[in-house]
C-alpha atoms as a PDB file:
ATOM      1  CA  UNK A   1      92.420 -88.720 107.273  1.00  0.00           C
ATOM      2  CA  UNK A   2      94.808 -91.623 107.978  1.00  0.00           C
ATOM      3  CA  UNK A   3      98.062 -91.384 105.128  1.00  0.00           C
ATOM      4  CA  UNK A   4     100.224 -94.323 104.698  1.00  0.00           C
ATOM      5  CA  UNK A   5     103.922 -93.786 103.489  1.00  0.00           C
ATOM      6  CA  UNK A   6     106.245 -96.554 102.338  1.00  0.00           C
ATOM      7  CA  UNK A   7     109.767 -95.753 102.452  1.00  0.00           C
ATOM      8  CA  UNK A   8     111.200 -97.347  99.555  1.00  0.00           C
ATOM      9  CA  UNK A   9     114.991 -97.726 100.164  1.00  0.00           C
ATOM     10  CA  UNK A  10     114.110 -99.807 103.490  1.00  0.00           C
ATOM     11  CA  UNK A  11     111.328-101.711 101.441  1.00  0.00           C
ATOM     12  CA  UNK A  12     112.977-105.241 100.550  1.00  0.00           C
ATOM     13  CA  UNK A  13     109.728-106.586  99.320  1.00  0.00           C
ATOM     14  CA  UNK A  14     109.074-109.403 102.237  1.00  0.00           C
ATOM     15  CA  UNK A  15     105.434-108.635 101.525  1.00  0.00           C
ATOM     16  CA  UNK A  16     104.681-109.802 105.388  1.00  0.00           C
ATOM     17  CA  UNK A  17     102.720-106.609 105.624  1.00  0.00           C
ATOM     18  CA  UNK A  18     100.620-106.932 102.493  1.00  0.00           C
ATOM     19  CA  UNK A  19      99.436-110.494 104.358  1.00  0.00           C
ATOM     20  CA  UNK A  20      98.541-108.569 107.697  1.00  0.00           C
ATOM     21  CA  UNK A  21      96.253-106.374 105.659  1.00  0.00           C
ATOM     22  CA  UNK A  22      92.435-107.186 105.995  1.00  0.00           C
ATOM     23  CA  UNK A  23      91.392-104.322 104.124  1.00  0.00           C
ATOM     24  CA  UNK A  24      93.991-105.133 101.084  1.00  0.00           C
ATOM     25  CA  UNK A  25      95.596-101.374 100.939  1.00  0.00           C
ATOM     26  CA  UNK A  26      99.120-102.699  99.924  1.00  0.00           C
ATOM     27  CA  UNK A  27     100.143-104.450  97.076  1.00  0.00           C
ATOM     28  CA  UNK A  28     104.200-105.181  95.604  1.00  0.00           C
ATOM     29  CA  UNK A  29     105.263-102.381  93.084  1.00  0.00           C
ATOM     30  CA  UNK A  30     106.389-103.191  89.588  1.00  0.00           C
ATOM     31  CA  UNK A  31     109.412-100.841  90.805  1.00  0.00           C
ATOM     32  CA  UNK A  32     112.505-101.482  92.478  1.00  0.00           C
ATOM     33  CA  UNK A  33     114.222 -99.477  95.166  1.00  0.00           C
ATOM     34  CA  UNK A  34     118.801 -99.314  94.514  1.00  0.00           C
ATOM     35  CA  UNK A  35     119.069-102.347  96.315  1.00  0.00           C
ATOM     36  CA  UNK A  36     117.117-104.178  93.603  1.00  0.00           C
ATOM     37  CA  UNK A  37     113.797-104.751  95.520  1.00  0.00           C
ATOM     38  CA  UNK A  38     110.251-104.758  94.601  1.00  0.00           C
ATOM     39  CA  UNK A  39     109.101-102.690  97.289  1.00  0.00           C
ATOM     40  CA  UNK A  40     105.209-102.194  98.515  1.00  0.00           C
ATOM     41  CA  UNK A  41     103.479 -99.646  97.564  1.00  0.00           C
ATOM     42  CA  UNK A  42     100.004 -98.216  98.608  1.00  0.00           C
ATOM     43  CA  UNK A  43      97.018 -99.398  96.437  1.00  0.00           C
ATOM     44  CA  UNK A  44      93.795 -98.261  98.157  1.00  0.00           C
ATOM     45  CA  UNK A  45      94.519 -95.657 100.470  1.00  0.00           C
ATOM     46  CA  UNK A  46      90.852 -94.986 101.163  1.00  0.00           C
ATOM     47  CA  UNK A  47      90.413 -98.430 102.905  1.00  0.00           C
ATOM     48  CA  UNK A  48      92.961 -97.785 105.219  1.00  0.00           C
ATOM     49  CA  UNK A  49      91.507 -97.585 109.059  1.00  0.00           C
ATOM     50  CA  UNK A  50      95.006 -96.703 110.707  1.00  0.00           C
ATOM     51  CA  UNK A  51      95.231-100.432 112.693  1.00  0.00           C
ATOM     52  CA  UNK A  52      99.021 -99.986 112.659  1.00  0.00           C
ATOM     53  CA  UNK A  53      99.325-104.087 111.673  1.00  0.00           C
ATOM     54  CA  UNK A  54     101.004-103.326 108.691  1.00  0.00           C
ATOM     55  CA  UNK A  55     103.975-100.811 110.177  1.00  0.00           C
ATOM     56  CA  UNK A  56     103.850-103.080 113.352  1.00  0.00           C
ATOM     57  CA  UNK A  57     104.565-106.195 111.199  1.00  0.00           C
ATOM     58  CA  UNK A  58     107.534-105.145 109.000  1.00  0.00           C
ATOM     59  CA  UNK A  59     110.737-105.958 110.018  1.00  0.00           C
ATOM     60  CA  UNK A  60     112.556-102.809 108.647  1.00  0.00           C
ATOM     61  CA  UNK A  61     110.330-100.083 109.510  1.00  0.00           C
ATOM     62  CA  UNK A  62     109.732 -98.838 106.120  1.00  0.00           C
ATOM     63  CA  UNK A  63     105.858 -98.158 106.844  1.00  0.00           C
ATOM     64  CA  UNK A  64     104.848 -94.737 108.477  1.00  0.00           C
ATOM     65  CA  UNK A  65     101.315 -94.368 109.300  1.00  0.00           C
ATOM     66  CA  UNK A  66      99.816 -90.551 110.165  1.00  0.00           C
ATOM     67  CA  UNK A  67      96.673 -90.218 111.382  1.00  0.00           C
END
């Protein structure tokens, strides 16, 4: 089973990979990390197919993606 993580202190909320997401498994949290960002969280983990665009497409490597 593929798991998605979202670390949220590197989160700052750029939602680029929520936009790379075909399968719409990431959405912005109502929550913000001690820098003051909204950062993503996971919202349908059971859609997830482990493509990687998501990880590959944010800027401060705050997605990890086990398979």
């Amino acid at each position: 089973m593929i798991k998605i993580e979202i670390l949220p202190e590197r989160c700052k909320g750029c939602e680029f990979c929520i936009s790379v997401c075909k399968r719409e498994v990431l959405e912005i949290g109502m929550h913000a990390n001690a820098k003051g960002y909204r950062y993503v969280e996971v919202k349908r983990q059971e859609n997830c197919i482990g493509c990687l665009m998501c990880a590959n497409m944010c800027p401060d490597a705050a997605i990890e993606i086990y398979k």
